[in-house]
C-alpha atoms as a PDB file:
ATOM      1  CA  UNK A   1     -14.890 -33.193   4.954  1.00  0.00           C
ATOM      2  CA  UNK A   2     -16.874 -30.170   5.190  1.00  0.00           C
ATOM      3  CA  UNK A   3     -16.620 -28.660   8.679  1.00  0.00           C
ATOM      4  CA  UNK A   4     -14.533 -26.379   9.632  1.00  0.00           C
ATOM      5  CA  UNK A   5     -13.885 -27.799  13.410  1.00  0.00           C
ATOM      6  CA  UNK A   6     -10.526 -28.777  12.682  1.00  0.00           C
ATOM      7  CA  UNK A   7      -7.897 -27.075  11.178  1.00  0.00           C
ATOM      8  CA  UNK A   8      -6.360 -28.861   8.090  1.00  0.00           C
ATOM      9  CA  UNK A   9      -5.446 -26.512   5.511  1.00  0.00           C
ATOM     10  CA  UNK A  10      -5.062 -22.651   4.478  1.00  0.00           C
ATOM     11  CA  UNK A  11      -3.743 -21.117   1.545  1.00  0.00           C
ATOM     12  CA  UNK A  12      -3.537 -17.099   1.778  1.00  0.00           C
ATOM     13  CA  UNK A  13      -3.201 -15.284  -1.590  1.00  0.00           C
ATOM     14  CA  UNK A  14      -2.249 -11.392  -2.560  1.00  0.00           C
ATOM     15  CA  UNK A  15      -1.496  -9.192  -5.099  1.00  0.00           C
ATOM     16  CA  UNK A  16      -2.798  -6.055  -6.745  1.00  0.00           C
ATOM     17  CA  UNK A  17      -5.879  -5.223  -9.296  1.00  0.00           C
ATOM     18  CA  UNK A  18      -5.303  -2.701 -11.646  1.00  0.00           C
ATOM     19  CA  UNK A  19      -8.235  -0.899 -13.146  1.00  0.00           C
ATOM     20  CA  UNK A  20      -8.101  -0.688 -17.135  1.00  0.00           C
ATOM     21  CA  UNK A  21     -10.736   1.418 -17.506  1.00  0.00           C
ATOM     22  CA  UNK A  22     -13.535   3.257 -14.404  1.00  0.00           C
ATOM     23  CA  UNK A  23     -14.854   1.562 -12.594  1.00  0.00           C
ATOM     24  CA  UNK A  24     -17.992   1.987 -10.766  1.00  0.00           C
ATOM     25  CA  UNK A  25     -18.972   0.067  -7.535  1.00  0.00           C
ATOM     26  CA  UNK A  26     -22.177   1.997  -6.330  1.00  0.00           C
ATOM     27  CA  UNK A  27     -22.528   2.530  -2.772  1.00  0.00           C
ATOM     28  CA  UNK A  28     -26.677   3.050  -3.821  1.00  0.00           C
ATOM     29  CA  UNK A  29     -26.792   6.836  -1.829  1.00  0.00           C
ATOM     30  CA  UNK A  30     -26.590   9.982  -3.390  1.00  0.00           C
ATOM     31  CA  UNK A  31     -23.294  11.481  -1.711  1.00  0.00           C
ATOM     32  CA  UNK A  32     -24.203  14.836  -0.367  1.00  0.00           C
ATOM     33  CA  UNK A  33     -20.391  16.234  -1.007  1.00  0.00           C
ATOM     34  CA  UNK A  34     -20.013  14.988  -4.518  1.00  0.00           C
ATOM     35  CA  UNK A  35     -23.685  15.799  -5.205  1.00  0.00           C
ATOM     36  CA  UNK A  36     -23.718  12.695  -7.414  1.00  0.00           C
ATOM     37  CA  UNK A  37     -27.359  10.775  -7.800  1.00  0.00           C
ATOM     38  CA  UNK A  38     -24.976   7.454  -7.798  1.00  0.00           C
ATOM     39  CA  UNK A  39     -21.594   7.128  -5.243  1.00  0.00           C
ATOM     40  CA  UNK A  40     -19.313   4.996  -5.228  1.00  0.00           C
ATOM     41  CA  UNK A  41     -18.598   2.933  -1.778  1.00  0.00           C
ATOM     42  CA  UNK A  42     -15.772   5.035   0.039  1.00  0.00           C
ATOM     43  CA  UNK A  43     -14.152   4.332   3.271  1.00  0.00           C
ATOM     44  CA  UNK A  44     -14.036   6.320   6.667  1.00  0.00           C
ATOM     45  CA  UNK A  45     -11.421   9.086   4.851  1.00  0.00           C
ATOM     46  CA  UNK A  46     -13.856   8.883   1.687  1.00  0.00           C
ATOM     47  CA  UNK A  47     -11.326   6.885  -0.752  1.00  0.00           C
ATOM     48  CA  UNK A  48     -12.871   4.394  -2.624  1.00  0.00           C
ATOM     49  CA  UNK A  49     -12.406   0.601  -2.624  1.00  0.00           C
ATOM     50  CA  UNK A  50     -14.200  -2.720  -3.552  1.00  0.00           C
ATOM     51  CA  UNK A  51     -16.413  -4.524  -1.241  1.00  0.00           C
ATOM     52  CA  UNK A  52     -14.682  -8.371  -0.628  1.00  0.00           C
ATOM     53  CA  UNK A  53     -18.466  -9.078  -1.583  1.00  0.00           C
ATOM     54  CA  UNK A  54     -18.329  -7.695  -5.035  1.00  0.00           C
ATOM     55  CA  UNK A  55     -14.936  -9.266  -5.871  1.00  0.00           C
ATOM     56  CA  UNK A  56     -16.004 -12.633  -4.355  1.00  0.00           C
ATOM     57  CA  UNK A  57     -19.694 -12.571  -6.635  1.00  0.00           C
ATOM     58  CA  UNK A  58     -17.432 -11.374  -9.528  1.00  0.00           C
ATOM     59  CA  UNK A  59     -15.443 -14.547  -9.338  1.00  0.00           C
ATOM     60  CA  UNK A  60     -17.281 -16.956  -8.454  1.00  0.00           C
ATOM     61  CA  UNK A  61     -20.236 -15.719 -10.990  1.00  0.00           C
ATOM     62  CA  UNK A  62     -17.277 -16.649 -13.891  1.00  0.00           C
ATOM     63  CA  UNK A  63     -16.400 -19.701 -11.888  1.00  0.00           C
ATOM     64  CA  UNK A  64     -19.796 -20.707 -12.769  1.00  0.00           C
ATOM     65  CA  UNK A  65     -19.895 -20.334 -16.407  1.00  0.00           C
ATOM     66  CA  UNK A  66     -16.743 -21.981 -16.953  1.00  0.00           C
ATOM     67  CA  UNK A  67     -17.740 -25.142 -14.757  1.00  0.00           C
ATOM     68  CA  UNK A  68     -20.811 -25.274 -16.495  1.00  0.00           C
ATOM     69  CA  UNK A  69     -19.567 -25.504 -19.883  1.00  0.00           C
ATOM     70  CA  UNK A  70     -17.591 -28.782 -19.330  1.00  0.00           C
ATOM     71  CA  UNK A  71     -20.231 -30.208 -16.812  1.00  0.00           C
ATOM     72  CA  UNK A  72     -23.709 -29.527 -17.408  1.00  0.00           C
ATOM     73  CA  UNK A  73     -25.091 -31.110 -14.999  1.00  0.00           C
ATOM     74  CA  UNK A  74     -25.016 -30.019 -11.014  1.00  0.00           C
ATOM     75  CA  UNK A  75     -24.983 -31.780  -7.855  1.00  0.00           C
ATOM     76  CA  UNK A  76     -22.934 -34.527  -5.921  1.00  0.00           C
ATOM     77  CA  UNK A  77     -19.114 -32.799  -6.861  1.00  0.00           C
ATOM     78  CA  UNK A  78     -20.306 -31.675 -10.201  1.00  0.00           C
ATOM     79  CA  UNK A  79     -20.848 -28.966 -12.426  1.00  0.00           C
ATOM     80  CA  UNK A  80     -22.395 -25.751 -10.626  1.00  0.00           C
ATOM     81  CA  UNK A  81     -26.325 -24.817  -9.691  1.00  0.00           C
ATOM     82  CA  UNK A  82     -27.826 -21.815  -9.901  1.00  0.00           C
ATOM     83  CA  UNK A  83     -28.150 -20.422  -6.102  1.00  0.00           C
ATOM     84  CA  UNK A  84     -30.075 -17.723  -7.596  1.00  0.00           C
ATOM     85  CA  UNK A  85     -32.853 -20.055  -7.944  1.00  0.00           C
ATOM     86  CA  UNK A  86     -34.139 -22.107  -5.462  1.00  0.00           C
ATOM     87  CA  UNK A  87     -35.051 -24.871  -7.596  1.00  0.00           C
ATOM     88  CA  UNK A  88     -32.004 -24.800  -9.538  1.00  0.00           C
ATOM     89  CA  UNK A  89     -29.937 -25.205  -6.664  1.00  0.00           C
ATOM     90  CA  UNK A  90     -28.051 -28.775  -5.741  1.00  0.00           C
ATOM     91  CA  UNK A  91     -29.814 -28.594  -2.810  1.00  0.00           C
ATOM     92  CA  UNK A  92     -32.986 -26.791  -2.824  1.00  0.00           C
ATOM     93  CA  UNK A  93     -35.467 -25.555   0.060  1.00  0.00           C
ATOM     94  CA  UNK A  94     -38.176 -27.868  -1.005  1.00  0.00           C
ATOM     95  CA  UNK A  95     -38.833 -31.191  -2.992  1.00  0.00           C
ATOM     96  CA  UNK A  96     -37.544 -30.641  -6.913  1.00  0.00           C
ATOM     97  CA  UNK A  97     -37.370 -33.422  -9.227  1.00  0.00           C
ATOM     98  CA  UNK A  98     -35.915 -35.812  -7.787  1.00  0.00           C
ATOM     99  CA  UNK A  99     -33.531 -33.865  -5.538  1.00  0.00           C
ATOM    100  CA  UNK A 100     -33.891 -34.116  -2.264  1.00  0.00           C
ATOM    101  CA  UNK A 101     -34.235 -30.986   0.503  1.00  0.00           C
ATOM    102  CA  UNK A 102     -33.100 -29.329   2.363  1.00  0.00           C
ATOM    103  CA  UNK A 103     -36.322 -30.124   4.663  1.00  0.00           C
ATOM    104  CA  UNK A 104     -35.787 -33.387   3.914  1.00  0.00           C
ATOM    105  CA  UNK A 105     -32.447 -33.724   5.331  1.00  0.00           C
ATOM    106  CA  UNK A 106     -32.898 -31.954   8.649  1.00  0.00           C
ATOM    107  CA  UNK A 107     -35.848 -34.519   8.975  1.00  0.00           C
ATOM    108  CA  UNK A 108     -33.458 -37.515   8.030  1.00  0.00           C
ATOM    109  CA  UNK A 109     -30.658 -36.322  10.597  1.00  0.00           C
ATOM    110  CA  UNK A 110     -32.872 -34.440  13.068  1.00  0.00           C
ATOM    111  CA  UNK A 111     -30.566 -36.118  15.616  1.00  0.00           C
ATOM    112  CA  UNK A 112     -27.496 -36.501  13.699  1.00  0.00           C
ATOM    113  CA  UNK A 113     -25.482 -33.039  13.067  1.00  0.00           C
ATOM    114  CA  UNK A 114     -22.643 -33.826  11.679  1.00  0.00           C
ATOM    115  CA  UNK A 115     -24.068 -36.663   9.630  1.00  0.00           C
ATOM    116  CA  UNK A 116     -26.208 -33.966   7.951  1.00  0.00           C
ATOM    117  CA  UNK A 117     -22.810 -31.334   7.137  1.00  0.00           C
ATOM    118  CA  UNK A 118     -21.420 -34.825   5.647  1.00  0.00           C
ATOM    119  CA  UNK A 119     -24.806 -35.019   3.423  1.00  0.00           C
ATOM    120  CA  UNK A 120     -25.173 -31.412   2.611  1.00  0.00           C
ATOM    121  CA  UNK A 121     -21.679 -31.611   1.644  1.00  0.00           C
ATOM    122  CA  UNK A 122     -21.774 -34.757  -0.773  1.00  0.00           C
ATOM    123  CA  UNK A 123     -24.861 -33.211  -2.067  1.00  0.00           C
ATOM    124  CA  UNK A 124     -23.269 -29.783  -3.145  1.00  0.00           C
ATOM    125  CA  UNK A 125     -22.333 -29.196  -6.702  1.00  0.00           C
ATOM    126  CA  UNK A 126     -18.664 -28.690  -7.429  1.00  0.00           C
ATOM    127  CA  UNK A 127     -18.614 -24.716  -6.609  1.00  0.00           C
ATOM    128  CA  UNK A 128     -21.275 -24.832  -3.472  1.00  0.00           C
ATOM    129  CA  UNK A 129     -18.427 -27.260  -2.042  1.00  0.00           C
ATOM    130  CA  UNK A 130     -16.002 -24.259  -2.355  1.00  0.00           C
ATOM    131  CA  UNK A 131     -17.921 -21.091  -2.134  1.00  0.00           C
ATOM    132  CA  UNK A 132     -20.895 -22.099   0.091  1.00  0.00           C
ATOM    133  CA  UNK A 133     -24.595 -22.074  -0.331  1.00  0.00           C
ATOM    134  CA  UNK A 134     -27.420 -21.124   2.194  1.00  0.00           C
ATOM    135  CA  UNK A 135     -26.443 -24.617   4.153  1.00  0.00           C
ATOM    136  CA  UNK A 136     -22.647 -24.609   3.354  1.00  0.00           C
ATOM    137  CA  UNK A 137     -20.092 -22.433   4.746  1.00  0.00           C
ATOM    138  CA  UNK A 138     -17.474 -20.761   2.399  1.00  0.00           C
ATOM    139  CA  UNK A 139     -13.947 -22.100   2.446  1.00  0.00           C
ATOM    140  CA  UNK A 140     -13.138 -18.733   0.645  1.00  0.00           C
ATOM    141  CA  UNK A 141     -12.244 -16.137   2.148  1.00  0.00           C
ATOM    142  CA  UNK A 142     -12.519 -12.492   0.713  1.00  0.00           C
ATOM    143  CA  UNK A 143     -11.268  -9.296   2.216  1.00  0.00           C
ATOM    144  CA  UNK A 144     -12.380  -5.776   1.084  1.00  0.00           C
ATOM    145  CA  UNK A 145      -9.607  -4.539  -1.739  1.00  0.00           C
ATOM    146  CA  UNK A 146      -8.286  -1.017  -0.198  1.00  0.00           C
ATOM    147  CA  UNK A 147      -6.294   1.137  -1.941  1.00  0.00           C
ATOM    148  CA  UNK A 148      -2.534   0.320  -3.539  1.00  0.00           C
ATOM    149  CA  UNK A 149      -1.049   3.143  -2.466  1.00  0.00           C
ATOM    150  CA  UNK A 150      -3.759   5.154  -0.468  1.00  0.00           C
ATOM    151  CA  UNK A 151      -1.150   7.844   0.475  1.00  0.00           C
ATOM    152  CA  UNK A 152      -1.577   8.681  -3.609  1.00  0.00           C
ATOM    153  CA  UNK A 153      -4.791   9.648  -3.705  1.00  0.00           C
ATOM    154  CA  UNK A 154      -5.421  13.050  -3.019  1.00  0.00           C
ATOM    155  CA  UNK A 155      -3.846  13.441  -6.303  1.00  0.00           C
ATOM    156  CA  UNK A 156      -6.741  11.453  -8.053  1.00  0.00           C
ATOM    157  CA  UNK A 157     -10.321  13.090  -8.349  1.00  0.00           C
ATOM    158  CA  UNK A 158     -13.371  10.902  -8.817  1.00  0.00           C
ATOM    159  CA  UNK A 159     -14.879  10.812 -12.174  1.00  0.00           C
ATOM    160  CA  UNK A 160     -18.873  12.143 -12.428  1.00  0.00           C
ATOM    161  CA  UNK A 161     -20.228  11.122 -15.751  1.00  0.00           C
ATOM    162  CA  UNK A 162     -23.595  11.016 -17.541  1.00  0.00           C
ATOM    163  CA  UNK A 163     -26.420   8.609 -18.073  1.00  0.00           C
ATOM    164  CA  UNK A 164     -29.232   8.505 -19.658  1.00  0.00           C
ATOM    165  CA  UNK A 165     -32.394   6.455 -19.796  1.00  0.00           C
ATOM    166  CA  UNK A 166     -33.410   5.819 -23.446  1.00  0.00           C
ATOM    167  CA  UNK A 167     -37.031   4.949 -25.047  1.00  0.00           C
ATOM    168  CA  UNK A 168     -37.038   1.817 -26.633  1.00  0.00           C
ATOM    169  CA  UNK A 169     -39.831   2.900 -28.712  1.00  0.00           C
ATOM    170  CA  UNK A 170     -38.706   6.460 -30.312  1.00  0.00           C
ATOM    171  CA  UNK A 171     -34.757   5.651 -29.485  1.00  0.00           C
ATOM    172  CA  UNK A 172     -34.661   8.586 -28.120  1.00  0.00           C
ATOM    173  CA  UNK A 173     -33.631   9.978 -24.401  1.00  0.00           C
ATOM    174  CA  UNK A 174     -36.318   9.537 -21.757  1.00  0.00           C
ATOM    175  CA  UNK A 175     -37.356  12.586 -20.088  1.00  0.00           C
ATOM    176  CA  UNK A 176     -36.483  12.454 -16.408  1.00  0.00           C
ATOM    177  CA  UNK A 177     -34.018   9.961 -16.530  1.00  0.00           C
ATOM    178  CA  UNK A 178     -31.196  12.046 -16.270  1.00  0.00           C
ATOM    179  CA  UNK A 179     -28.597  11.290 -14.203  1.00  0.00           C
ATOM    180  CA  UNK A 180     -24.824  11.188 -13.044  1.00  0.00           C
ATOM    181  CA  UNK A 181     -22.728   8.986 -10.923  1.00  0.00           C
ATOM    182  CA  UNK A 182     -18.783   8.900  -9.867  1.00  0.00           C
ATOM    183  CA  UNK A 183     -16.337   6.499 -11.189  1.00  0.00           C
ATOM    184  CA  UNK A 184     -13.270   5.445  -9.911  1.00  0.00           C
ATOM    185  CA  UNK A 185     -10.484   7.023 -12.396  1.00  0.00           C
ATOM    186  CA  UNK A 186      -8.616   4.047 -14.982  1.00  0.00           C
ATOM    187  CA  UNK A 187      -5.166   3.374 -13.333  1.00  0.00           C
ATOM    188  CA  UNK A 188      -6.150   2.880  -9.297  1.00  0.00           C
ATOM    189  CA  UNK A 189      -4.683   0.207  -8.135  1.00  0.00           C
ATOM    190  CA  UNK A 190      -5.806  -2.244  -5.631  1.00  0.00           C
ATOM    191  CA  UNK A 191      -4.612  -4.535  -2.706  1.00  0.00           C
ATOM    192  CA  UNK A 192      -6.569  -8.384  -2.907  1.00  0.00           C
ATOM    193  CA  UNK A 193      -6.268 -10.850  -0.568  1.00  0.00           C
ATOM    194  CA  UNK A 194      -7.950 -14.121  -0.760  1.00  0.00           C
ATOM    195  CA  UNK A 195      -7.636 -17.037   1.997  1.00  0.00           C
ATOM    196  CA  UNK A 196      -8.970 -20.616   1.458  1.00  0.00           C
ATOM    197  CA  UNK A 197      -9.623 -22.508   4.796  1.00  0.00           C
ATOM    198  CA  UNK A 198      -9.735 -26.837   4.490  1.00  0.00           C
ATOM    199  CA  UNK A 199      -9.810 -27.183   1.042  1.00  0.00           C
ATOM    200  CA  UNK A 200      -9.834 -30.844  -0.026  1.00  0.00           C
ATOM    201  CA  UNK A 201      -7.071 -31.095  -2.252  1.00  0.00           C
ATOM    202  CA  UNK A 202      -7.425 -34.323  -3.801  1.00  0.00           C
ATOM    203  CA  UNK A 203     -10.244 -32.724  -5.456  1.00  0.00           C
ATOM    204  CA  UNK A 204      -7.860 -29.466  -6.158  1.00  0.00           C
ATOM    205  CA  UNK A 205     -10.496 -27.406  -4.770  1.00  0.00           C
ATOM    206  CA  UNK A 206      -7.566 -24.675  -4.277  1.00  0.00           C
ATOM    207  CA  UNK A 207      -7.053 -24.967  -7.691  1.00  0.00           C
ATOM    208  CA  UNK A 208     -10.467 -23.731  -8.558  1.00  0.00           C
ATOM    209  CA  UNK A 209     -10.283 -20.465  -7.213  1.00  0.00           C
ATOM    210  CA  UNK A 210      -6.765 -20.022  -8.248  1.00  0.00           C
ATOM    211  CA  UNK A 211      -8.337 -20.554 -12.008  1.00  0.00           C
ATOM    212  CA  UNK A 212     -10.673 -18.298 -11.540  1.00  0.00           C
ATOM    213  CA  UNK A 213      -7.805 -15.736 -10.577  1.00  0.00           C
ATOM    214  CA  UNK A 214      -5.932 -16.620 -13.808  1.00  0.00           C
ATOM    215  CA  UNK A 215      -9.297 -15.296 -15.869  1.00  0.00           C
ATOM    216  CA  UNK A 216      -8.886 -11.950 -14.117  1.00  0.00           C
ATOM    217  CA  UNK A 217      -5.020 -12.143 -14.453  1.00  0.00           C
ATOM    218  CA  UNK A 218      -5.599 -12.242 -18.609  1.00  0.00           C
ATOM    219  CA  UNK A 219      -8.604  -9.949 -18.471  1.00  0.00           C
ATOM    220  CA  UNK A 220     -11.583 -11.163 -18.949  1.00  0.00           C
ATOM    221  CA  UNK A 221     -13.117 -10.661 -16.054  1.00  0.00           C
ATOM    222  CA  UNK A 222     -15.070  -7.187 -15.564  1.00  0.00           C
ATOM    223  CA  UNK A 223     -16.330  -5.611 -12.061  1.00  0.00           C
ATOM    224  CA  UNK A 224     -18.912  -3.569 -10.914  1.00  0.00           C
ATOM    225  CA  UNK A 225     -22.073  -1.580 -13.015  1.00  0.00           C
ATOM    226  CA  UNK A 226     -21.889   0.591 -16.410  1.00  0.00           C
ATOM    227  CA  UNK A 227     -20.392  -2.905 -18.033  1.00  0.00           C
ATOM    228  CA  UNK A 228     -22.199  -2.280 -21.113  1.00  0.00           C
ATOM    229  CA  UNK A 229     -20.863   1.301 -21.425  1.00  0.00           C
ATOM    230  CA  UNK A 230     -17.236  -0.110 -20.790  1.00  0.00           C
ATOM    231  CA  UNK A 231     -16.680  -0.047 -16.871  1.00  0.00           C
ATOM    232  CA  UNK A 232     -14.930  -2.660 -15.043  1.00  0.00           C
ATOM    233  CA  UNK A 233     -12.088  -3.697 -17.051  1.00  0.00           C
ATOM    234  CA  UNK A 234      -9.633  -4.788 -14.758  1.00  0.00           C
ATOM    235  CA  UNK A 235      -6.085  -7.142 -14.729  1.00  0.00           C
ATOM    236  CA  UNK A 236      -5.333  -8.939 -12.008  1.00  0.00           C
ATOM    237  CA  UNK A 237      -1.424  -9.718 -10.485  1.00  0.00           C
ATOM    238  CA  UNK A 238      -0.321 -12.387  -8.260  1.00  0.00           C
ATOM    239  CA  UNK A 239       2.752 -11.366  -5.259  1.00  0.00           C
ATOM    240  CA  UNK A 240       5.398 -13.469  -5.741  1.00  0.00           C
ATOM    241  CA  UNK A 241       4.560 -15.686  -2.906  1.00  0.00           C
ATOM    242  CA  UNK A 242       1.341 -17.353  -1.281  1.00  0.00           C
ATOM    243  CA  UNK A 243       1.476 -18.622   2.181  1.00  0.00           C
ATOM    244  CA  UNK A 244       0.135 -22.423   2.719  1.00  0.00           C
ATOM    245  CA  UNK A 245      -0.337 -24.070   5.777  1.00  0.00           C
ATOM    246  CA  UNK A 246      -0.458 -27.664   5.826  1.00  0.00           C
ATOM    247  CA  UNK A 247      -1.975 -28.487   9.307  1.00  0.00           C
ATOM    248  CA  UNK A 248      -1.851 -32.220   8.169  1.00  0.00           C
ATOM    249  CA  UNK A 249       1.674 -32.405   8.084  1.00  0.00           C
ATOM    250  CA  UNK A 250       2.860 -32.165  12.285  1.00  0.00           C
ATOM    251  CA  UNK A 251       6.685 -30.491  11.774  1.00  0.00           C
ATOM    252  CA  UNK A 252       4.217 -27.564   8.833  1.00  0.00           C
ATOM    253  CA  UNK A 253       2.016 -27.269  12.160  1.00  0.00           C
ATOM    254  CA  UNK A 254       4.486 -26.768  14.727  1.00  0.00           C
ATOM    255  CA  UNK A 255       6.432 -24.556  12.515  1.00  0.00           C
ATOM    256  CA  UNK A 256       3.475 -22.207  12.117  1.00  0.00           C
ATOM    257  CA  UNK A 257       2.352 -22.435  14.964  1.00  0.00           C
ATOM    258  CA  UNK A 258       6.030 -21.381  16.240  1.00  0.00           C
ATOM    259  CA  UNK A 259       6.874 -18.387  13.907  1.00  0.00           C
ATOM    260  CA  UNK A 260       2.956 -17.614  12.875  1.00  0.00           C
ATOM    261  CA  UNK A 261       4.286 -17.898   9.148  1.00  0.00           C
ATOM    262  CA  UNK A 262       3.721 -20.897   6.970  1.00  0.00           C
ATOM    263  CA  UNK A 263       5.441 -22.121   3.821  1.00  0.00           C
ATOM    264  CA  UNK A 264       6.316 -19.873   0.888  1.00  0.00           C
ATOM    265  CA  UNK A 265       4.401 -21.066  -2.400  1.00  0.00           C
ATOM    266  CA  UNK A 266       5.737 -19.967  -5.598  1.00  0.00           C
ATOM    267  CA  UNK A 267       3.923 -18.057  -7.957  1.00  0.00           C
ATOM    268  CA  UNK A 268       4.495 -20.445 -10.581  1.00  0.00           C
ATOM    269  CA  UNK A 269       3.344 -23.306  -7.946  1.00  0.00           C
ATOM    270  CA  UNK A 270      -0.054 -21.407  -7.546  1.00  0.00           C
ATOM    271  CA  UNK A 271      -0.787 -21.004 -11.480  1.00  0.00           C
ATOM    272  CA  UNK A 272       0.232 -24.823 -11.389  1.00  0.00           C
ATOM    273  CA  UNK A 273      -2.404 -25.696  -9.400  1.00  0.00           C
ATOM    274  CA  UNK A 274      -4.940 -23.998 -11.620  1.00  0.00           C
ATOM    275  CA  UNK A 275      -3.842 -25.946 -14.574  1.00  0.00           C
ATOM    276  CA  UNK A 276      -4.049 -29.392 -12.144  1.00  0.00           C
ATOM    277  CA  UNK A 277      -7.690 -28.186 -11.619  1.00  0.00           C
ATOM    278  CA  UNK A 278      -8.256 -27.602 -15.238  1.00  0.00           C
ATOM    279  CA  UNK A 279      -6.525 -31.641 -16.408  1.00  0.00           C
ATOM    280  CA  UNK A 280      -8.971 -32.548 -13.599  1.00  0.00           C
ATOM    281  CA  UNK A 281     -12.642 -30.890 -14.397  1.00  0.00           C
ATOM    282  CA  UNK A 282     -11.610 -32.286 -18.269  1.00  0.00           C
ATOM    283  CA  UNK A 283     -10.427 -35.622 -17.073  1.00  0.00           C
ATOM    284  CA  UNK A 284     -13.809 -36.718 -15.000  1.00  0.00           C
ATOM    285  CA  UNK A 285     -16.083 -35.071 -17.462  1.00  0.00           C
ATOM    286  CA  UNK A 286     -14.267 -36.884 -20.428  1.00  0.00           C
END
């Protein structure tokens, strides 16, 4: 099932990211009281934190690229497209191949709606199923990562560093490409909070983002721009509890629906569910 009419299943996940080294999440103004050429996004009381947008592409970008090197191929609950690309999507705009539209299908079930969310949904590669695609909604849920401990951070001071645009020709530094931008200092930490709405857990969809998680939890997973010049190393930590709601199960609902809290999930339960993911993605490709 792809809609989101009924209620079936939410699992809400927190914890804290930790910034290794700057990092630098441009807001794309110059900020008038910094005097910076580059800012970095800052709320209402001008403290800094990371659009839900950035961490959500972040993820799911290296999502991608691990789906993709156990299942090449996209489409139908497999692998993951491109949706950078029209025609390298699992369900593009117009004719591809043989891959049919998304033209097409609003043709085929002009007069059939939810027949068509059923199609688009069987049509969607593995991570469009999860993270949503121009005709899919998102079963993820990203909010904006404030501030730890935002009472903290009139001690900090944003970073202003240098860049430079270099000739590729003479090596040397391009005149008139001088520039600075603000960083957000190494040790900031950061509140995360992820919920995933109806996930189809046969298919441990949970368990995809969840392994996802675990690649920021070791690491390897950088944010924002100045990559190249070492920004964006970050490490990830899980609370020591998610929240699930089981909506399937009637005495889960009524509880929840009685106290507004759902079950406590361990946080050795949640890394457990990435590793069922993993067995899985290896067991149908192999």
């Amino acid at each position: 099932m792809s809609d989101f009419q009924t209620f079936r299943y939410r699992l809400r996940l927190t914890g804290r990211l930790r910034l290794e080294t700057a990092l630098r999440v441009g807001s794309g103004l110059t900020d008038e009281l910094s005097g910076t050429d580059i800012a970095v996004v800052k709320d209402a009381q001008r403290r800094p934190y990371i659009p839900g947008s950035s961490f959500k592409g972040a993820l799911r970008a290296h999502i991608e690229r691990l789906v993709r090197s156990v299942e090449s191929e996209f489409g139908s609950g497999k692998g993951a497209c491109n949706p950078m690309r029209d025609e390298e999507r699992c369900i593009p705009s117009k004719p591809v191949d043989s891959r049919v539209s998304i033209e097409q299908l609003r043709r085929n079930f002009e007069n059939n709606p939810s027949g068509l969310d059923d199609e688009l949904y069987c049509l969607s590669c593995r991570v469009c199923r999860v993270f949503g695609s121009p005709w899919l909604a998102s079963k993820v849920l990203v909010k904006d990562l404030l501030l730890a401990e935002p009472e903290l951070w009139f001690d900090r001071r944003y970073q202003v560093r240098h860049g430079v645009g270099i000739e590729r020709d003479s090596e040397t530094a391009s005149r008139g490409l001088l520039y600075d931008y603000e960083a957000v200092p190494a040790g900031t930490e950061f509140r995360w909070e992820i919920v995933i709405e109806n996930a189809d857990r046969e298919r441990a969809e949970d368990g995809l983002v969840i392994w996802g998680l675990r690649e920021f939890a070791n690491g390897r997973v950088r944010l924002g721009g100045g990559r190249s010049r070492g920004l964006g190393w970050v490490t990830l930590t899980f609370d020591e509890y998610a929240e699930e709601v089981d909506a399937t199960d009637r005495q889960a609902l009524l509880d929840y629906l009685t106290t507004g809290r759902g079950r406590l999930v361990s946080h050795d339960e949640v890394l457990a569910r990435a590793a069922t993911f993993a067995r899985m993605l290896a067991g149908e490709e192999g």
